[in-house]
PDB file of N, CA and C in Angstrom:
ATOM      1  N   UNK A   1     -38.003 -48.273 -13.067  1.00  0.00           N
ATOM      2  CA  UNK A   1     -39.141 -49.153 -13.184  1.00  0.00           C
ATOM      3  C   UNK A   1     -39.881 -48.833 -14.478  1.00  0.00           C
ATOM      4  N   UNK A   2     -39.754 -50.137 -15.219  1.00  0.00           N
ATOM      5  CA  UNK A   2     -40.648 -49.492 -16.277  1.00  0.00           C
ATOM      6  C   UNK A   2     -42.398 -49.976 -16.433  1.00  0.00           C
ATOM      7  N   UNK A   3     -42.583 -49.212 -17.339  1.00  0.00           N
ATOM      8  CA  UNK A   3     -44.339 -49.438 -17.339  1.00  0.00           C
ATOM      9  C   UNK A   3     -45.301 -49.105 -18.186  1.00  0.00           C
ATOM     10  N   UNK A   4     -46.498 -49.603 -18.485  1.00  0.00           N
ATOM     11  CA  UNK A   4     -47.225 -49.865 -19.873  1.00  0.00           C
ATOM     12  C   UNK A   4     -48.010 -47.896 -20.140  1.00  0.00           C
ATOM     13  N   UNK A   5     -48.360 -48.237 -21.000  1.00  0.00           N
ATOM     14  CA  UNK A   5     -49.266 -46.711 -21.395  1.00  0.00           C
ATOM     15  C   UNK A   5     -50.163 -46.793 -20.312  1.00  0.00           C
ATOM     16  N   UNK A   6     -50.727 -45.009 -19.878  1.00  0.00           N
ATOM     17  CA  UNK A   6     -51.764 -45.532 -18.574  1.00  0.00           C
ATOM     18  C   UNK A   6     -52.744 -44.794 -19.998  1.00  0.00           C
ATOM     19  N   UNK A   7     -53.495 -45.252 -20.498  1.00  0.00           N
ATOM     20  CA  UNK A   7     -54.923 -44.848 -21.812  1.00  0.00           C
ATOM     21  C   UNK A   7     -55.583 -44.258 -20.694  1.00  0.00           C
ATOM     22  N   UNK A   8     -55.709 -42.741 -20.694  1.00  0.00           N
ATOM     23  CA  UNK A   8     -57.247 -42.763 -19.722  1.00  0.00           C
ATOM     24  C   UNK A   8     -58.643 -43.341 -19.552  1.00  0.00           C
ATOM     25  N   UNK A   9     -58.881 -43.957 -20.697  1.00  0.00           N
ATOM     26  CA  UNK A   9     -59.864 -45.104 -20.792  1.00  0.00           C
ATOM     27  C   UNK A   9     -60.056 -46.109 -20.423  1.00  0.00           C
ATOM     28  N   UNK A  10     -58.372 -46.446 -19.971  1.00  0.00           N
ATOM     29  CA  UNK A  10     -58.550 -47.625 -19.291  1.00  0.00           C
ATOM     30  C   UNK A  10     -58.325 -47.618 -17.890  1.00  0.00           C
ATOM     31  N   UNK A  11     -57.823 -45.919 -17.709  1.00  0.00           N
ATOM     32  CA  UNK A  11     -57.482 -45.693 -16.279  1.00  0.00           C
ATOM     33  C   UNK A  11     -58.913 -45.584 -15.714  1.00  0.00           C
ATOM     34  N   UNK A  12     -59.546 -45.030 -16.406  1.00  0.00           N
ATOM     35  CA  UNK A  12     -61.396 -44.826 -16.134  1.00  0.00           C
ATOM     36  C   UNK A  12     -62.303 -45.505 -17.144  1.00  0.00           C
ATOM     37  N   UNK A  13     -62.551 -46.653 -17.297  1.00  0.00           N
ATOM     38  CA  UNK A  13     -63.737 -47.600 -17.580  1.00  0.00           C
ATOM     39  C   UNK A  13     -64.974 -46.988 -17.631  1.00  0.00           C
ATOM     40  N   UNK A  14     -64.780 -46.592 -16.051  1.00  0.00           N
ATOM     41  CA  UNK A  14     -66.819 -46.475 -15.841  1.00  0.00           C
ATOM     42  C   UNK A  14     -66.647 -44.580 -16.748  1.00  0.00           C
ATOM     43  N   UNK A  15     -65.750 -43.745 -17.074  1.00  0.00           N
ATOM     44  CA  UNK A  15     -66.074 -42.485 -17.672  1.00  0.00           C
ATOM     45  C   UNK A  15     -65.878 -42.801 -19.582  1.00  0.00           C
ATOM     46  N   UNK A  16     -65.675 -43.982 -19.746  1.00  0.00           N
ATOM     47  CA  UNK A  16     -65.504 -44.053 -21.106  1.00  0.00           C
ATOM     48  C   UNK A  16     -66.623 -43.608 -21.981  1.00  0.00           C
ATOM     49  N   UNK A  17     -68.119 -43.515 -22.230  1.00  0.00           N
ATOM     50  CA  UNK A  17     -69.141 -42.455 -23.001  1.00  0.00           C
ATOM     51  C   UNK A  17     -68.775 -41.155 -23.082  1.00  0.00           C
ATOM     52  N   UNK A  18     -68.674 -40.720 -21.361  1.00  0.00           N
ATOM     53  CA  UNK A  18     -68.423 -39.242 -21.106  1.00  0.00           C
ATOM     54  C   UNK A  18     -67.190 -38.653 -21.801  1.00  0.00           C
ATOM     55  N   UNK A  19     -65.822 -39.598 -21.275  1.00  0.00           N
ATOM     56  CA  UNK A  19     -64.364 -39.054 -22.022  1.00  0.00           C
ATOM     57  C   UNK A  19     -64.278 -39.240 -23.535  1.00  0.00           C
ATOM     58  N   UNK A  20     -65.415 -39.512 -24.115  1.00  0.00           N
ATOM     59  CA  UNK A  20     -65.883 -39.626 -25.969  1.00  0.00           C
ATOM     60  C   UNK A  20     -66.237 -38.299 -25.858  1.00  0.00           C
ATOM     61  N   UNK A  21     -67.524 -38.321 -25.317  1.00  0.00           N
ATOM     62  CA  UNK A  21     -68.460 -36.827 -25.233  1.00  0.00           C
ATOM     63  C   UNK A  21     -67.716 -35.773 -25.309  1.00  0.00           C
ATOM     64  N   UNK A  22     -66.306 -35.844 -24.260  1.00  0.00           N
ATOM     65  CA  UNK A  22     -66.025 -34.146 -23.810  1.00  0.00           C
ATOM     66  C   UNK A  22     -65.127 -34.233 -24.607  1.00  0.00           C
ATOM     67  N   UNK A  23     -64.379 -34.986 -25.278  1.00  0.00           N
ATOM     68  CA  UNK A  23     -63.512 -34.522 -26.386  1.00  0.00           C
ATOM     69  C   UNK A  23     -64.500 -34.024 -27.380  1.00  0.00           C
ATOM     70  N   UNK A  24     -65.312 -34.082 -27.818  1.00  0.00           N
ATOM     71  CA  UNK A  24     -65.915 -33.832 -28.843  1.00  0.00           C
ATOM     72  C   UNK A  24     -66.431 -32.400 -28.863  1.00  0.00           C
ATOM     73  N   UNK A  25     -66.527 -32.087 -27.270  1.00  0.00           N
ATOM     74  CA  UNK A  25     -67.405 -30.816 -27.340  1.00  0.00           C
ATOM     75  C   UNK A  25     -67.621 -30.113 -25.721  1.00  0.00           C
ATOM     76  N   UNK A  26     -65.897 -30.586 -25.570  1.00  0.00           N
ATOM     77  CA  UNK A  26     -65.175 -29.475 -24.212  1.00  0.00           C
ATOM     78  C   UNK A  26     -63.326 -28.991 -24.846  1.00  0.00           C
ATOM     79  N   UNK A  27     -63.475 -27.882 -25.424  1.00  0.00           N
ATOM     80  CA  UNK A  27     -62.243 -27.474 -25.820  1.00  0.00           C
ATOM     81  C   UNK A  27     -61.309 -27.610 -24.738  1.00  0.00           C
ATOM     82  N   UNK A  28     -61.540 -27.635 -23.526  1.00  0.00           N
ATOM     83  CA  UNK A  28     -60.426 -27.635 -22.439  1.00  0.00           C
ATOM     84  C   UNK A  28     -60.870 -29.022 -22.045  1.00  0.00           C
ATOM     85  N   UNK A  29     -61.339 -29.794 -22.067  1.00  0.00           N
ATOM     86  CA  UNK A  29     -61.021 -31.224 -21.528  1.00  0.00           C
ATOM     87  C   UNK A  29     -59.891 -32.284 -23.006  1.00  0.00           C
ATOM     88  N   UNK A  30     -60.456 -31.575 -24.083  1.00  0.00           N
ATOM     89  CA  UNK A  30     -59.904 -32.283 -25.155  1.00  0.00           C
ATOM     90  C   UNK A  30     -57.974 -31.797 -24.869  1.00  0.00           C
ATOM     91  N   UNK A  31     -58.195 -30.273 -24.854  1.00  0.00           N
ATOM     92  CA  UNK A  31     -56.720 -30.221 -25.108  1.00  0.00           C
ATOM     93  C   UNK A  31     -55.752 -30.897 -23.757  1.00  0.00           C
ATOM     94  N   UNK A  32     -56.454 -30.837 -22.409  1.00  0.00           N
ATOM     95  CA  UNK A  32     -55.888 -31.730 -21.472  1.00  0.00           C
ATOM     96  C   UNK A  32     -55.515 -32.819 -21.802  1.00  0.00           C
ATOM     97  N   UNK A  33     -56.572 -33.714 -22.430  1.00  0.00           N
ATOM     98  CA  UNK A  33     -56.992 -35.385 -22.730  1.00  0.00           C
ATOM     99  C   UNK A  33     -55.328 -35.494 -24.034  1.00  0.00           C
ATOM    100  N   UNK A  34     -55.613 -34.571 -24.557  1.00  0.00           N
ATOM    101  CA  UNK A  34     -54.234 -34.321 -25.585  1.00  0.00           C
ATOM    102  C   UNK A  34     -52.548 -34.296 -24.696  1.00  0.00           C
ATOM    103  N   UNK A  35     -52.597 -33.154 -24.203  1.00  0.00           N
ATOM    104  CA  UNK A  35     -51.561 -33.085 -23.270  1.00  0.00           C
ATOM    105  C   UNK A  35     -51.269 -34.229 -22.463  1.00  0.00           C
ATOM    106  N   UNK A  36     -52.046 -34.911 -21.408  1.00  0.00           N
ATOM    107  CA  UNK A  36     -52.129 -36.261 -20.890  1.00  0.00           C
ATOM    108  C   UNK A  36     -51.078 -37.307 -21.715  1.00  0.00           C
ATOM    109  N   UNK A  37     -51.936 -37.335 -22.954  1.00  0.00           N
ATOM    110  CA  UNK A  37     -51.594 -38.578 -23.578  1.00  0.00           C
ATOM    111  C   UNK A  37     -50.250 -38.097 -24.467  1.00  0.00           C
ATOM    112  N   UNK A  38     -49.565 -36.962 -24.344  1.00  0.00           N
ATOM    113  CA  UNK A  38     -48.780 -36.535 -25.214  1.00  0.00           C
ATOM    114  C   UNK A  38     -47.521 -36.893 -23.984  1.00  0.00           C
ATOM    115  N   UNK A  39     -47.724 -36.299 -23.019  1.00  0.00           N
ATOM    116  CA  UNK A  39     -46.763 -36.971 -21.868  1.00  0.00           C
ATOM    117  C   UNK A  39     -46.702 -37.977 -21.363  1.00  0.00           C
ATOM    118  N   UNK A  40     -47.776 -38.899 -21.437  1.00  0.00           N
ATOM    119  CA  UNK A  40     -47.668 -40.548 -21.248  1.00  0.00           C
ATOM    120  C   UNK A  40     -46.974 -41.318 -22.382  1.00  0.00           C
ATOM    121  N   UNK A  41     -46.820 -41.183 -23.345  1.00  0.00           N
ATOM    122  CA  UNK A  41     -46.389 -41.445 -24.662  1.00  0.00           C
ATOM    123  C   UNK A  41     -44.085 -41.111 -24.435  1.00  0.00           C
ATOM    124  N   UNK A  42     -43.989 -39.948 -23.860  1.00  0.00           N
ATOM    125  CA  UNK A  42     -42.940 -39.182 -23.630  1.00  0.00           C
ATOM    126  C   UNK A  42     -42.358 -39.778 -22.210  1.00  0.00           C
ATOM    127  N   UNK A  43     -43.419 -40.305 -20.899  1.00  0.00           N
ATOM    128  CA  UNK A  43     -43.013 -41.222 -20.325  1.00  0.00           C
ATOM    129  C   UNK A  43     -42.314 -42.737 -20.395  1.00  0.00           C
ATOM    130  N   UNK A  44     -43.068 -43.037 -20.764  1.00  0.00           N
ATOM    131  CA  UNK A  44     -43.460 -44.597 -22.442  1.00  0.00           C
ATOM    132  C   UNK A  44     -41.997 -44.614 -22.383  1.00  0.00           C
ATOM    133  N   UNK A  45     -41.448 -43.576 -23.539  1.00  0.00           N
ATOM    134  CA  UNK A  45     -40.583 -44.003 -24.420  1.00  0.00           C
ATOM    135  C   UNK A  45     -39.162 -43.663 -23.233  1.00  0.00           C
ATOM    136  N   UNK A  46     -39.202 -43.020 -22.531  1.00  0.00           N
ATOM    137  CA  UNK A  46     -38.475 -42.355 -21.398  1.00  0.00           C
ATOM    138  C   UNK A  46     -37.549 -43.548 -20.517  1.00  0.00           C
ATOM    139  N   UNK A  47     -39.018 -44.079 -19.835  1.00  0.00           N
ATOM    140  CA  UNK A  47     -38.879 -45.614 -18.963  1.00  0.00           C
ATOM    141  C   UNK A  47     -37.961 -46.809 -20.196  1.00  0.00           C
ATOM    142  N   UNK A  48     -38.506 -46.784 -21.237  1.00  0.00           N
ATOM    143  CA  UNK A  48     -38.004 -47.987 -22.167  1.00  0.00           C
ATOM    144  C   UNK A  48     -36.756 -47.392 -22.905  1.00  0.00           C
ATOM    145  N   UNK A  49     -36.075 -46.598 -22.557  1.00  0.00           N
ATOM    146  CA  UNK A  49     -34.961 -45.899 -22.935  1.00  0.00           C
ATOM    147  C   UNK A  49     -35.184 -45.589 -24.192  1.00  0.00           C
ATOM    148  N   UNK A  50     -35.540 -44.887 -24.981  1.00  0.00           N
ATOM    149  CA  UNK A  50     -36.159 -45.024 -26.294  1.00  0.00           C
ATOM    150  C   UNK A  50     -35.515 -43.465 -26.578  1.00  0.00           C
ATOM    151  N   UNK A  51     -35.744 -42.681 -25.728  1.00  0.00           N
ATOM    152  CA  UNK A  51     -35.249 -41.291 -25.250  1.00  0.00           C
ATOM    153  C   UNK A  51     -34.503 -40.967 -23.763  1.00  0.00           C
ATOM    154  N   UNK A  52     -33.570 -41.663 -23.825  1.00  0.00           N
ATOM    155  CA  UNK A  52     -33.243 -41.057 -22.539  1.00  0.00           C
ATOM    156  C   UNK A  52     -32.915 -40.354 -21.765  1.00  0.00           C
ATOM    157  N   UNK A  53     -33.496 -39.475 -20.305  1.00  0.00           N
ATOM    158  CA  UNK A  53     -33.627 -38.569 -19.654  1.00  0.00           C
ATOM    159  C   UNK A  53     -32.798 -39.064 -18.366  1.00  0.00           C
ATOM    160  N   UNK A  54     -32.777 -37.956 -17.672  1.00  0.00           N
ATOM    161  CA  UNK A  54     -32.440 -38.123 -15.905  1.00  0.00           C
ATOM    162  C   UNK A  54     -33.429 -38.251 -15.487  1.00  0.00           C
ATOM    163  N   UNK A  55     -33.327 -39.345 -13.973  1.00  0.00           N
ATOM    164  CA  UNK A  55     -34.594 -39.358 -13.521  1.00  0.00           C
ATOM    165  C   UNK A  55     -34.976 -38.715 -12.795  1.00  0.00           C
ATOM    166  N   UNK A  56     -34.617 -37.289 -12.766  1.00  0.00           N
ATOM    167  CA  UNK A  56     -35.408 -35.923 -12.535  1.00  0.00           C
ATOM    168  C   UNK A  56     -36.239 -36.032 -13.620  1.00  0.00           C
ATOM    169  N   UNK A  57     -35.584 -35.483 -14.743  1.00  0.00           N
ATOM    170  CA  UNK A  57     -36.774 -35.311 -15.837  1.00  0.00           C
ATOM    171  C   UNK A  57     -37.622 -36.465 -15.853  1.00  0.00           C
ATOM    172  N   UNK A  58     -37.579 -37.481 -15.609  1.00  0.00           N
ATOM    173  CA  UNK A  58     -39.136 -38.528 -15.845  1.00  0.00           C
ATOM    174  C   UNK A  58     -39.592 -38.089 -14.665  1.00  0.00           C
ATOM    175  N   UNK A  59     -39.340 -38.356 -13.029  1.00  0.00           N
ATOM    176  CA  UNK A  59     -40.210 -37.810 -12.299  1.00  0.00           C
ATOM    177  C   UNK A  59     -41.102 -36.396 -12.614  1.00  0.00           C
ATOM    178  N   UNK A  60     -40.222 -35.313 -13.420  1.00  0.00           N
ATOM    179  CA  UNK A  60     -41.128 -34.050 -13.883  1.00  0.00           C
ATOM    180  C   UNK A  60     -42.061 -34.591 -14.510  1.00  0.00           C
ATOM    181  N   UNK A  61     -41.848 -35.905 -15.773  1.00  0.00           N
ATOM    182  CA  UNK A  61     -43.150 -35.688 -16.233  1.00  0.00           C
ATOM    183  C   UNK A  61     -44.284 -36.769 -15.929  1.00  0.00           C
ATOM    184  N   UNK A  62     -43.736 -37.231 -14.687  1.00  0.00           N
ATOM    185  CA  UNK A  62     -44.486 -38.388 -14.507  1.00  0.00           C
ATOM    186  C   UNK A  62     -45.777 -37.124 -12.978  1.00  0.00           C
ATOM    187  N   UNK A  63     -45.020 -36.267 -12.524  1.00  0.00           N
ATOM    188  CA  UNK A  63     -45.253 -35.478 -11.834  1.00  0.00           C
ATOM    189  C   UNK A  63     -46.761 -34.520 -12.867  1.00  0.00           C
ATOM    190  N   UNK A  64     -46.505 -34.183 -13.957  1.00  0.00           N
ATOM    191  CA  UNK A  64     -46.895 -33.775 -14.628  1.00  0.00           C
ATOM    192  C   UNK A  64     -48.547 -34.453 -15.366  1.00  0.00           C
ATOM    193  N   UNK A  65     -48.195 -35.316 -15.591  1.00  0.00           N
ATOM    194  CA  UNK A  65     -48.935 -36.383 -15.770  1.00  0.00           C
ATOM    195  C   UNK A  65     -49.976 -36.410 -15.270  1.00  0.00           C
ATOM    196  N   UNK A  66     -49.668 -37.033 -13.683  1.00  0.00           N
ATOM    197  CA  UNK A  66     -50.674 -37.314 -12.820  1.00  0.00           C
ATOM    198  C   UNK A  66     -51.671 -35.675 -12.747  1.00  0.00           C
ATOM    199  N   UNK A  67     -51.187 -34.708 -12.749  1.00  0.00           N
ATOM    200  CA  UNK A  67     -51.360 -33.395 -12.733  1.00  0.00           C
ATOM    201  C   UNK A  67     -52.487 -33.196 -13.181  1.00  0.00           C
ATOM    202  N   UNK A  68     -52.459 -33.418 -14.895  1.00  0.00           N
ATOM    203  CA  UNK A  68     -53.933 -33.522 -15.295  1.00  0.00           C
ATOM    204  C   UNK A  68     -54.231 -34.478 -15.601  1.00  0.00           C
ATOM    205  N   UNK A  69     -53.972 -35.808 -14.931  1.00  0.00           N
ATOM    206  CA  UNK A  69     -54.463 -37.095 -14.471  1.00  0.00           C
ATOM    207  C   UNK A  69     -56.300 -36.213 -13.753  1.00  0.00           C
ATOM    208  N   UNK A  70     -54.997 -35.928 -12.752  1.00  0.00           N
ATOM    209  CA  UNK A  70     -56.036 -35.672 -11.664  1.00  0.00           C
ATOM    210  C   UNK A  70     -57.039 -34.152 -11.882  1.00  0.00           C
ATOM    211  N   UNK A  71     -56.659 -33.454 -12.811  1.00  0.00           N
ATOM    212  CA  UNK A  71     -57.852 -32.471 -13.320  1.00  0.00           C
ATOM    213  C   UNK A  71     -58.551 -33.713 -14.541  1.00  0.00           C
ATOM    214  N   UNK A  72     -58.425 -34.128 -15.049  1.00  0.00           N
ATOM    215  CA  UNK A  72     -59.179 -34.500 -15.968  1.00  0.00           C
ATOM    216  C   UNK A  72     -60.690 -35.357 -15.542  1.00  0.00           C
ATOM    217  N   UNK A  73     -59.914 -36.424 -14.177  1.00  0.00           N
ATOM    218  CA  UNK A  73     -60.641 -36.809 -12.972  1.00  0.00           C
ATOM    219  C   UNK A  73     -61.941 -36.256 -12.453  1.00  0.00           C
ATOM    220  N   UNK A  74     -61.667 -35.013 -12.364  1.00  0.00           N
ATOM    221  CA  UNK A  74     -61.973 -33.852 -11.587  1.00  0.00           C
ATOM    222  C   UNK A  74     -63.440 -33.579 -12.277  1.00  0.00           C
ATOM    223  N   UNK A  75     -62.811 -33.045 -13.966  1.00  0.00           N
ATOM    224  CA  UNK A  75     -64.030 -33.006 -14.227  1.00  0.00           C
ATOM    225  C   UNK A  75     -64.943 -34.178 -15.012  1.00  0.00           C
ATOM    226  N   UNK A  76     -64.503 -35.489 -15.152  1.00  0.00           N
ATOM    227  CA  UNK A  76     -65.418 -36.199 -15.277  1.00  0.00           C
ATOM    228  C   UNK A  76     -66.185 -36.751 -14.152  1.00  0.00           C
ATOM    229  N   UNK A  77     -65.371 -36.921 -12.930  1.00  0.00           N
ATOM    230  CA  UNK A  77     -66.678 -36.753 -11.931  1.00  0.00           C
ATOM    231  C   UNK A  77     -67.440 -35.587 -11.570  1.00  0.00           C
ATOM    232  N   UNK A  78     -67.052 -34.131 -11.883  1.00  0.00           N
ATOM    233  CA  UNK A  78     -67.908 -33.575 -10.886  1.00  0.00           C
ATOM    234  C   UNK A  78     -68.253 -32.524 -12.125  1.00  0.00           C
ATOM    235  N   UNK A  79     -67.838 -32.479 -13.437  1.00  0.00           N
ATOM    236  CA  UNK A  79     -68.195 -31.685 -14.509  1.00  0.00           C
ATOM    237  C   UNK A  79     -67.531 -30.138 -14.956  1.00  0.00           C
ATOM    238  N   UNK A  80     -66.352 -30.335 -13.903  1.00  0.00           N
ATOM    239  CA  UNK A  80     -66.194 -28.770 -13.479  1.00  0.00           C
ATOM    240  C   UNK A  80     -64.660 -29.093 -13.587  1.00  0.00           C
ATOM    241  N   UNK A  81     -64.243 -28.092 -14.231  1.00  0.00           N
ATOM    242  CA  UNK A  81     -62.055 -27.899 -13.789  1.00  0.00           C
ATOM    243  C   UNK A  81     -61.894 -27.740 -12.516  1.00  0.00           C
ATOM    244  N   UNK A  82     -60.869 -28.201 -11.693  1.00  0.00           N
ATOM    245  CA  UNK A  82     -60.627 -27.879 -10.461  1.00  0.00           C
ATOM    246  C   UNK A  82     -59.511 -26.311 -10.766  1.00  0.00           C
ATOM    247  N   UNK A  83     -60.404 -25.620  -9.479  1.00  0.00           N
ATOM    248  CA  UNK A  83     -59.427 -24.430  -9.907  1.00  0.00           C
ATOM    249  C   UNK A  83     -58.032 -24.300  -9.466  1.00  0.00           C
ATOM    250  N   UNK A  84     -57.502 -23.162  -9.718  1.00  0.00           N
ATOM    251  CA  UNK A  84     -56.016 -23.091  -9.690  1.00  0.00           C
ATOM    252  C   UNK A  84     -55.468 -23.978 -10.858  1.00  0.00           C
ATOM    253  N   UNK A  85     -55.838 -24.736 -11.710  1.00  0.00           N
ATOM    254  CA  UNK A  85     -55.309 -25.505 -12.477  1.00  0.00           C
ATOM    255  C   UNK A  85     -55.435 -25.220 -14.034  1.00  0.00           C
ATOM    256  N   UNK A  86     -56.394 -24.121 -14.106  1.00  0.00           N
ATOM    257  CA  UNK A  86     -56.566 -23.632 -15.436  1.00  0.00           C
ATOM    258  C   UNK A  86     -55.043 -23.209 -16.271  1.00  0.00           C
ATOM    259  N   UNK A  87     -54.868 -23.785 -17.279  1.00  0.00           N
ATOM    260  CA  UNK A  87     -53.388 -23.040 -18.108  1.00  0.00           C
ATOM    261  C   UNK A  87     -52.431 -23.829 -17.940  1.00  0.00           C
ATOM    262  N   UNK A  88     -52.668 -25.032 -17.388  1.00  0.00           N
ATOM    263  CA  UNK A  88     -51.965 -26.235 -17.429  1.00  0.00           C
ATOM    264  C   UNK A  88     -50.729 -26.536 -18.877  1.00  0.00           C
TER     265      UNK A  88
END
């Protein structure tokens, strides 16, 4: 199945000021926000055969993804890393 870039900006609308803000001046939300978009990009090209993998390896990084999908989530709602997830 293939499928478009997920932009965290557009995955989150209502955090778009904040996800400006913390790149600018959260060293660990930026390098996540980096990582994120470095494996959505690596998905991207994955799905559209551009690079092609087994679909083990896209589930890893689609697995991956959501990973600090969902820390990045984390701390734009609640301001805080969810723990256990530090070193991502």
């Amino acid at each position: 199945m293939q499928s478009e870039h997920h932009d965290l900006v557009h995955e989150f609308p209502e955090f778009r000021e904040k996800i400006h803000d913390l790149k600018l001046s959260d060293h660990h939300f930026k390098k996540l926000f980096d990582e994120y978009h470095k494996l959505d990009r690596e998905v991207y090209r994955v799905e559209y055969n551009i690079e092609p993998r087994s679909d083990t390896a896209l589930e890893d990084l689609k697995k991956r993804r959501l990973a600090i999908k969902d820390e990045l989530y984390h701390i734009l709602a609640h301001g805080i890393p969810k723990s256990g997830t530090a070193g991502m």
